[in-house]
Protein backbone atom coordinates (compact mmCIF):
# COMPACT_ATOMS: atom_id res chain seq x y z
CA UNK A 1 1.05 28.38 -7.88
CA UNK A 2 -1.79 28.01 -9.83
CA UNK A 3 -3.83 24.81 -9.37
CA UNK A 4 -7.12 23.55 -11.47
CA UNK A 5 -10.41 21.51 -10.14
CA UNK A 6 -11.92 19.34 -12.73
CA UNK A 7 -15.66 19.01 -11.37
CA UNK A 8 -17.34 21.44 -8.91
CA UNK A 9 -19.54 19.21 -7.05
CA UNK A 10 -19.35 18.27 -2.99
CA UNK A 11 -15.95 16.46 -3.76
CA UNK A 12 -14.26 19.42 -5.71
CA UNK A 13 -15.89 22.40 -4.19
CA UNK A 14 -14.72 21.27 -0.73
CA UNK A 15 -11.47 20.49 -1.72
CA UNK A 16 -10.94 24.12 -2.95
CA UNK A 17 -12.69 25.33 0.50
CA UNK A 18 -9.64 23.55 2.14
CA UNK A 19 -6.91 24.58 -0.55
CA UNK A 20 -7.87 28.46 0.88
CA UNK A 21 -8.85 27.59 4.03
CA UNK A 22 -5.12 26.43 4.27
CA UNK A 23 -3.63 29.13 1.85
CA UNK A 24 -2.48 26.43 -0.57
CA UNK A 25 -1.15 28.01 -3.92
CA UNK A 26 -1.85 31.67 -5.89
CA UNK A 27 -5.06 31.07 -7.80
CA UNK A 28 -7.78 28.08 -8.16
CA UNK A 29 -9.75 27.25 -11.34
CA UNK A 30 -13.04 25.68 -10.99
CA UNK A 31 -14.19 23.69 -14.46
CA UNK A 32 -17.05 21.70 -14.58
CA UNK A 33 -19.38 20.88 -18.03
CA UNK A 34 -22.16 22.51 -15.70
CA UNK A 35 -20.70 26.22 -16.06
CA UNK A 36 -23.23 27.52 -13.85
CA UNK A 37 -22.58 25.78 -11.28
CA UNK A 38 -18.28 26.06 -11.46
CA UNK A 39 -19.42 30.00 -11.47
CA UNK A 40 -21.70 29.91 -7.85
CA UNK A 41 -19.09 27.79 -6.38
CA UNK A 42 -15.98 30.29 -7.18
CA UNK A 43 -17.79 33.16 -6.11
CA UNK A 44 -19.31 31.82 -3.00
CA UNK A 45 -15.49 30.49 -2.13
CA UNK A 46 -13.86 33.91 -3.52
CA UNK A 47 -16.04 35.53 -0.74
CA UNK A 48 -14.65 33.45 1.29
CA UNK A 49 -10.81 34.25 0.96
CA UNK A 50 -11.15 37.70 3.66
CA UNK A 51 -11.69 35.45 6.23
CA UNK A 52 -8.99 33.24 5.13
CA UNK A 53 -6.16 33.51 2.85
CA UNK A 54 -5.42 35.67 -0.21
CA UNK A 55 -6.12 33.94 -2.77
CA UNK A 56 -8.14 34.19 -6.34
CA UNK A 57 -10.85 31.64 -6.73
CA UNK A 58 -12.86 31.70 -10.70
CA UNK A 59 -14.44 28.89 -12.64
CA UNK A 60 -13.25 28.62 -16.24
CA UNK A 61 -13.12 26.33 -19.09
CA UNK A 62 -10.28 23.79 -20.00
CA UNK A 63 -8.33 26.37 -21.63
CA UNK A 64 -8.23 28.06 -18.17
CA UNK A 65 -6.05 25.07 -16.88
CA UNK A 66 -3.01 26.23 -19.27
CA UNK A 67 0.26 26.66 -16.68
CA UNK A 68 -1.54 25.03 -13.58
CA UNK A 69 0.95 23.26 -11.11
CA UNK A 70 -1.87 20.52 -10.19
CA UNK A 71 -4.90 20.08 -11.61
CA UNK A 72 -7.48 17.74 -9.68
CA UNK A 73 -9.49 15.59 -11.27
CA UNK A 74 -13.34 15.13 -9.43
CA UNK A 75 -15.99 14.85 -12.63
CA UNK A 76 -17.76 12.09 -12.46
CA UNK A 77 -21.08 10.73 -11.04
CA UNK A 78 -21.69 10.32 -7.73
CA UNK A 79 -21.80 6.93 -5.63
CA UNK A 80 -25.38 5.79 -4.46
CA UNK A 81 -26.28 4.36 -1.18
CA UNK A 82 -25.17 0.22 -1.07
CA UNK A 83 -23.31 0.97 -4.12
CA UNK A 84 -19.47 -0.42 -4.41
CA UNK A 85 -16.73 2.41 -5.56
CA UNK A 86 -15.72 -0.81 -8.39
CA UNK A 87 -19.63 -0.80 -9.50
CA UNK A 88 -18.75 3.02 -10.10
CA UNK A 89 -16.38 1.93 -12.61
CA UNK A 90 -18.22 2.09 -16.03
CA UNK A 91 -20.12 4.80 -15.36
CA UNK A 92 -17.09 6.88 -14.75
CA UNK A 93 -14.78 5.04 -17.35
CA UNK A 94 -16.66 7.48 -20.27
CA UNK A 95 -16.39 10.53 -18.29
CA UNK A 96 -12.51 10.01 -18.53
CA UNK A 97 -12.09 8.81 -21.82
CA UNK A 98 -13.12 12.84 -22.54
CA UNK A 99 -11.97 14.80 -20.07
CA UNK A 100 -8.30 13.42 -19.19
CA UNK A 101 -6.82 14.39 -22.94
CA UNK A 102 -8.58 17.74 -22.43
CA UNK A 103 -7.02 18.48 -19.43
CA UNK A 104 -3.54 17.55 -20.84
CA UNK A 105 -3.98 19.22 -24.08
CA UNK A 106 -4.20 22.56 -22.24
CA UNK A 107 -1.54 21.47 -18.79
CA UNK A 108 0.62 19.44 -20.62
CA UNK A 109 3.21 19.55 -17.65
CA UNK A 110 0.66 19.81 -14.81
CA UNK A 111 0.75 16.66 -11.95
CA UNK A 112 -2.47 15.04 -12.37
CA UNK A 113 -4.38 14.02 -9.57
CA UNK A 114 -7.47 11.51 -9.56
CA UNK A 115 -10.23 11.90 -6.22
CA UNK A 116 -13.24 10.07 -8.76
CA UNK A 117 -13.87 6.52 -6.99
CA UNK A 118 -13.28 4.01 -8.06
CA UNK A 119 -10.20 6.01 -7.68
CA UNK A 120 -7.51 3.22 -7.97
CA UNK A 121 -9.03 2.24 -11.53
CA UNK A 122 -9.61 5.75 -12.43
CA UNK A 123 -6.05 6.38 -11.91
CA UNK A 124 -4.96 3.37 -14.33
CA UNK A 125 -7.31 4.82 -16.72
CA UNK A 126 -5.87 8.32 -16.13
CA UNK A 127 -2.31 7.29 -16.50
CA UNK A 128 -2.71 4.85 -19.67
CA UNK A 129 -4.54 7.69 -21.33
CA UNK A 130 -2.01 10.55 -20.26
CA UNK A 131 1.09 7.53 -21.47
CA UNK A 132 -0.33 7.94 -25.55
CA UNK A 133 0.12 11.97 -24.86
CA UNK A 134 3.71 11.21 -23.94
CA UNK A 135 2.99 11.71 -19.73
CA UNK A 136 5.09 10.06 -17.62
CA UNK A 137 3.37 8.07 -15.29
CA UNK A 138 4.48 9.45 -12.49
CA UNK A 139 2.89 13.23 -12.81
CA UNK A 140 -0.78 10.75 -13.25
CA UNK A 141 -1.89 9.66 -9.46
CA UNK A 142 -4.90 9.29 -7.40
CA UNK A 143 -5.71 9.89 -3.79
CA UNK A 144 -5.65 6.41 -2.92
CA UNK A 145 -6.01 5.43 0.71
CA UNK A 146 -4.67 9.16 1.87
CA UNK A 147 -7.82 9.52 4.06
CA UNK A 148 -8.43 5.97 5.38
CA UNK A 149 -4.68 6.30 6.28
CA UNK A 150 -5.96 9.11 8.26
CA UNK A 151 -9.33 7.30 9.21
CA UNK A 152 -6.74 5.00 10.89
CA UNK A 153 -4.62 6.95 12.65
CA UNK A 154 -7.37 9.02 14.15
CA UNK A 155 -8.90 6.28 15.33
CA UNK A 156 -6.49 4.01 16.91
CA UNK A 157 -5.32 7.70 18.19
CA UNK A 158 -8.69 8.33 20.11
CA UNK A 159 -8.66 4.47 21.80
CA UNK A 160 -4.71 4.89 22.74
CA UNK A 161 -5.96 8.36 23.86
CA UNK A 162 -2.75 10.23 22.36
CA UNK A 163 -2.76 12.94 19.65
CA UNK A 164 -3.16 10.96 16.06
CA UNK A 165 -0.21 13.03 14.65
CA UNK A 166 2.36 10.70 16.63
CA UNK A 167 0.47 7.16 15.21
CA UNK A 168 2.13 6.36 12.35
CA UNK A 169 0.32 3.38 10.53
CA UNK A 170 -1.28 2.80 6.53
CA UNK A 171 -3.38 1.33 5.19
CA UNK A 172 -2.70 -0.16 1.62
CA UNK A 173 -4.10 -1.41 -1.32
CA UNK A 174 -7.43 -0.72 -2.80
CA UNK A 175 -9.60 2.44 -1.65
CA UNK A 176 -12.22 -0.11 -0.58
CA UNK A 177 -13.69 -3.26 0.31
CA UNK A 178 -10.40 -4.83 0.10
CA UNK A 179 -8.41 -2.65 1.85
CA UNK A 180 -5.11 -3.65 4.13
CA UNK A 181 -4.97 -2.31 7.50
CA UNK A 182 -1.09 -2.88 8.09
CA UNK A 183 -1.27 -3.42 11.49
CA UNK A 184 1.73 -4.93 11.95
CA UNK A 185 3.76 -1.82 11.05
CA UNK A 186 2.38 0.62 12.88
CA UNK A 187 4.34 2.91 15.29
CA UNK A 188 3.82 5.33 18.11
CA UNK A 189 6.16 7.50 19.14
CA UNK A 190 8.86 5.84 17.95
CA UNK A 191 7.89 2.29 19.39
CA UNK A 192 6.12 -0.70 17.78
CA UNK A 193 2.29 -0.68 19.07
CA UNK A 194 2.76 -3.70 21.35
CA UNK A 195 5.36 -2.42 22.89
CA UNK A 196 3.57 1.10 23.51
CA UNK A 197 0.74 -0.49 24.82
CA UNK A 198 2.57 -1.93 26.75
CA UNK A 199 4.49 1.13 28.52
CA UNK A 200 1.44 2.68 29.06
CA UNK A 201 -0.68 -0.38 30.49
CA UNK A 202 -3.31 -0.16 27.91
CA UNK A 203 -5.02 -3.35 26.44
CA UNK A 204 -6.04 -3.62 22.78
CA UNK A 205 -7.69 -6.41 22.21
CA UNK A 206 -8.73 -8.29 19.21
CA UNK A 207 -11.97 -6.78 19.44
CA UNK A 208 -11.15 -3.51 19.56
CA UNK A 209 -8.50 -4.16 16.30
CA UNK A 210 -11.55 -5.92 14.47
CA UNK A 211 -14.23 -2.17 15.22
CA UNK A 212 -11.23 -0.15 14.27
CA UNK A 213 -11.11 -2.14 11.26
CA UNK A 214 -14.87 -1.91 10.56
CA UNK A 215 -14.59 1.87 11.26
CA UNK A 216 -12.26 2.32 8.69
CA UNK A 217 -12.98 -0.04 5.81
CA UNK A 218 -17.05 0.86 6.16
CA UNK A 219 -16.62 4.63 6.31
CA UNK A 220 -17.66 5.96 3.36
CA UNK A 221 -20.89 3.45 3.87
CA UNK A 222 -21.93 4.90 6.60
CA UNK A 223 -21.51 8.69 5.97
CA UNK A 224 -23.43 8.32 2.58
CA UNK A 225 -26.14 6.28 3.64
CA UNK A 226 -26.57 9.36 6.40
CA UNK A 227 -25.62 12.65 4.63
CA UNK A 228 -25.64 11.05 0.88
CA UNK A 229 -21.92 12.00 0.05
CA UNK A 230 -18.34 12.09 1.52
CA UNK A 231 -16.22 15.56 0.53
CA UNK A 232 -14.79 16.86 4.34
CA UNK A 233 -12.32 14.25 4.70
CA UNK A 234 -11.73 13.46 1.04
CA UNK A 235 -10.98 17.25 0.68
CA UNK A 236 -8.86 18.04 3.20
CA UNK A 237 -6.64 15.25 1.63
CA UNK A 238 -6.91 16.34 -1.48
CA UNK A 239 -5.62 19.77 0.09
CA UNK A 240 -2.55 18.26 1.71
CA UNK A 241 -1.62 16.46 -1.51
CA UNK A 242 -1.92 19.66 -3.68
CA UNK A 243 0.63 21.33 -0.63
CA UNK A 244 3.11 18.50 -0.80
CA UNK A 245 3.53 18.80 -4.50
CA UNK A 246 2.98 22.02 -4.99
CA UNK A 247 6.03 23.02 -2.04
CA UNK A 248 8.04 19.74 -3.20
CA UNK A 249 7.84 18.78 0.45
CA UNK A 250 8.96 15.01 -0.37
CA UNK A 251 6.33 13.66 1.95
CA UNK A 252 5.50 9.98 2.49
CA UNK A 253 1.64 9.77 1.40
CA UNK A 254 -0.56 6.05 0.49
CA UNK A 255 -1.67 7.80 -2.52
CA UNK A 256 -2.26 5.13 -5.24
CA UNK A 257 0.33 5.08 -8.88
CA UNK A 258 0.24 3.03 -11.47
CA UNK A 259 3.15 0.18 -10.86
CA UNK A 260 4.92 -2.54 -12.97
CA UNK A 261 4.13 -4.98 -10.51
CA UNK A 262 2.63 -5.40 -6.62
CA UNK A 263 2.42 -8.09 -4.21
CA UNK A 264 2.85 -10.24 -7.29
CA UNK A 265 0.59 -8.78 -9.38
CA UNK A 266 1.85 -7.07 -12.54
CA UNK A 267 0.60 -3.76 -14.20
CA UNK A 268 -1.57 -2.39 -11.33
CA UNK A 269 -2.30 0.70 -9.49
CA UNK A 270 -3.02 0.19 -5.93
CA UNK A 271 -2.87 2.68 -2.89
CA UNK A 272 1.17 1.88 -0.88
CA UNK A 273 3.43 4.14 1.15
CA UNK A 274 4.86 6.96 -1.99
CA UNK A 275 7.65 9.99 -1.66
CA UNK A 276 5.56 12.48 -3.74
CA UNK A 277 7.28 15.67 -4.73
CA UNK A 278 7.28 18.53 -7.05
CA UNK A 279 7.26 16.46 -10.20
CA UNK A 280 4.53 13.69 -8.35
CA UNK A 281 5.44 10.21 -7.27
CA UNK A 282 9.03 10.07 -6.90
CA UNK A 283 9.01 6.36 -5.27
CA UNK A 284 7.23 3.70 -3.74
CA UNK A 285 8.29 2.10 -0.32
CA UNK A 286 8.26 -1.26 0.26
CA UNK A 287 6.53 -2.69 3.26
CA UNK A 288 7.45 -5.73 5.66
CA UNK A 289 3.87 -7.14 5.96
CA UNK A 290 2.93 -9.58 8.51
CA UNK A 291 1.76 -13.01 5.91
CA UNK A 292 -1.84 -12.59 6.39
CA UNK A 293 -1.26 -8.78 5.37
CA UNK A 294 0.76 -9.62 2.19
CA UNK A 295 -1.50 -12.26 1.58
CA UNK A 296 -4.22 -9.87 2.10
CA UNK A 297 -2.48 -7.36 -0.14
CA UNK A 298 -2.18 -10.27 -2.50
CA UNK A 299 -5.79 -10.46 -2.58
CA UNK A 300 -6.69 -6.89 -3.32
CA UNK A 301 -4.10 -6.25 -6.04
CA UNK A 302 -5.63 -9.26 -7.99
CA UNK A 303 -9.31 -8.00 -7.57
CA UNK A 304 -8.28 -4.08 -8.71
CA UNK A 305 -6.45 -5.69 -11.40
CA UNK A 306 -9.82 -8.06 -12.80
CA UNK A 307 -11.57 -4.24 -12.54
CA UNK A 308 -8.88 -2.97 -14.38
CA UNK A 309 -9.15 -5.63 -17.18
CA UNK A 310 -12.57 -4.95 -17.77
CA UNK A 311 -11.71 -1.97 -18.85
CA UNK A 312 -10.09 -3.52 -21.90
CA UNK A 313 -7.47 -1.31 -22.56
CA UNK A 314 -5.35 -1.09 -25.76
């Protein structure tokens, strides 16, 4: 039950605070190239574990990662105020060329799982890199839209003024400006959302659909241009991914995986409805999109997969 953090900045550091917050796994390894910094982090979250759950917290090196379950990957730089998560992409790109066969050379059977943004072309780079170590493909996947998934069920929750843990909806495609709200598919206990609307004699209107929408897509905007950085949410997913593979709970999770082909796009890694396990993605689900979605999803496949040919990968 042993799980490693590549990277020990807000993203990583608060995505171990969670993993013992929540008593995920045995033992947590921080690594980061900035040693002194993996080292304050472990301690001040090791001090943190009577309060919580029993676990052991320590930075390390690479070699430390040897028999880890999961090993998180969140090195890289950080995105700046007005700044796209695809304008990320080059800057990050040589971070990974480095630090993905080094994690692999010392977990060769750990799940692999990408939080750096842009995360759904830093998973295709994680994945082709792992694929000439002989990885399958589906221990290599990214967070994806796990926490605008959530940004959208909380929300719609709070204006249908029910508990978001009975609103089942996703969002798909790219973690980003392109993103697919599939509002057509959402549920609520057990009925469609017109129809629970309905029961209940609530009106949602275009409008409110459209500030939802804005909520969610223009998130991570927002919080950095007021704090500088997002790490609560992204954490706590990270968290609930490590759980789900670590306890094979089979769970249906947008995380984002590397794919022959989507919405008619071929060799792309975009964020859809996955069964992850034990041994990571076990399967992608398909979903019945209203046009304008698909069309939409069409859209955002095609612009993550121009990112991913710059890239130029061989």
């Amino acid at each position: 039950m042993k799980i490693g953090i590549v990277g020990s900045g807000f993203v990583g550091a608060t995505a171990a605070y969670a993993l013992v917050m929540r008593g995920v796994g045995r033992e947590i390894v921080l690594v980061d190239r900035n040693a002194a910094r993996a080292s304050a982090e472990a301690d001040d979250l090791f001090h943190a574990v009577p309060f919580a759950n029993p676990l052991i917290v320590r930075s390390g090196d690479y070699a430390d990662l040897a028999d880890c379950r999961v090993v998180i990957m969140a090195a890289g730089v950080n995105q700046q105020p007005g700044e796209t998560r695809l304008q990320l992409l080059e800057r990050n790109a040589a971070v990974f060329q480095q630090v993905i066969p080094a994690i692999f050379e010392h977990a060769p059977q750990t799940v692999l799982v990408v939080a750096t943004n842009p995360v759904d072309v830093m998973t295709h780079l994680s994945a082709h890199l792992a694929a000439r170590l002989g990885i399958p493909s589906a221990r290599v996947f990214g967070s994806g839209t796990t926490l605008d998934t959530a940004r959208f069920r909380v929300l719609l929750g709070r204006r249908l003024g029910i508990d978001s843990h009975n609103v089942h909806a996703y969002v798909v495609g790219e973690h980003g400006d392109s993103e697919v709200l599939a509002w057509s598919r959402v549920m609520v206990g057990g009925l469609d959302l017109e129809d629970y609307c309905r029961s209940r004699q609530i009106s949602l209107t275009d409008h409110d659909r459209g500030e939802i929408d804005l909520l969610v897509r223009k998130a991570a905007y927002h919080i950095i241009q007021g704090k500088g950085a997002t790490y609560y949410g992204i954490g706590s997913a990270l968290a609930r991914i490590v759980d789900v593979v670590l306890h094979d709970q089979r769970s249906i999770l947008t995380v984002c995986a590397r794919t022959p082909e989507a919405a008619g796009v071929k060799d792309v890694t975009l964020a859809l409805p996955h069964v992850v396990g034990g041994n990571g993605v076990l399967a992608a689900l398909p979903l019945d999109l209203s046009p304008a979605e698909q069309a939409a999803l069409e859209r955002s496949a095609s612009i993550l997969r121009s990112a991913i040919e710059s890239l130029k990968l061989n």
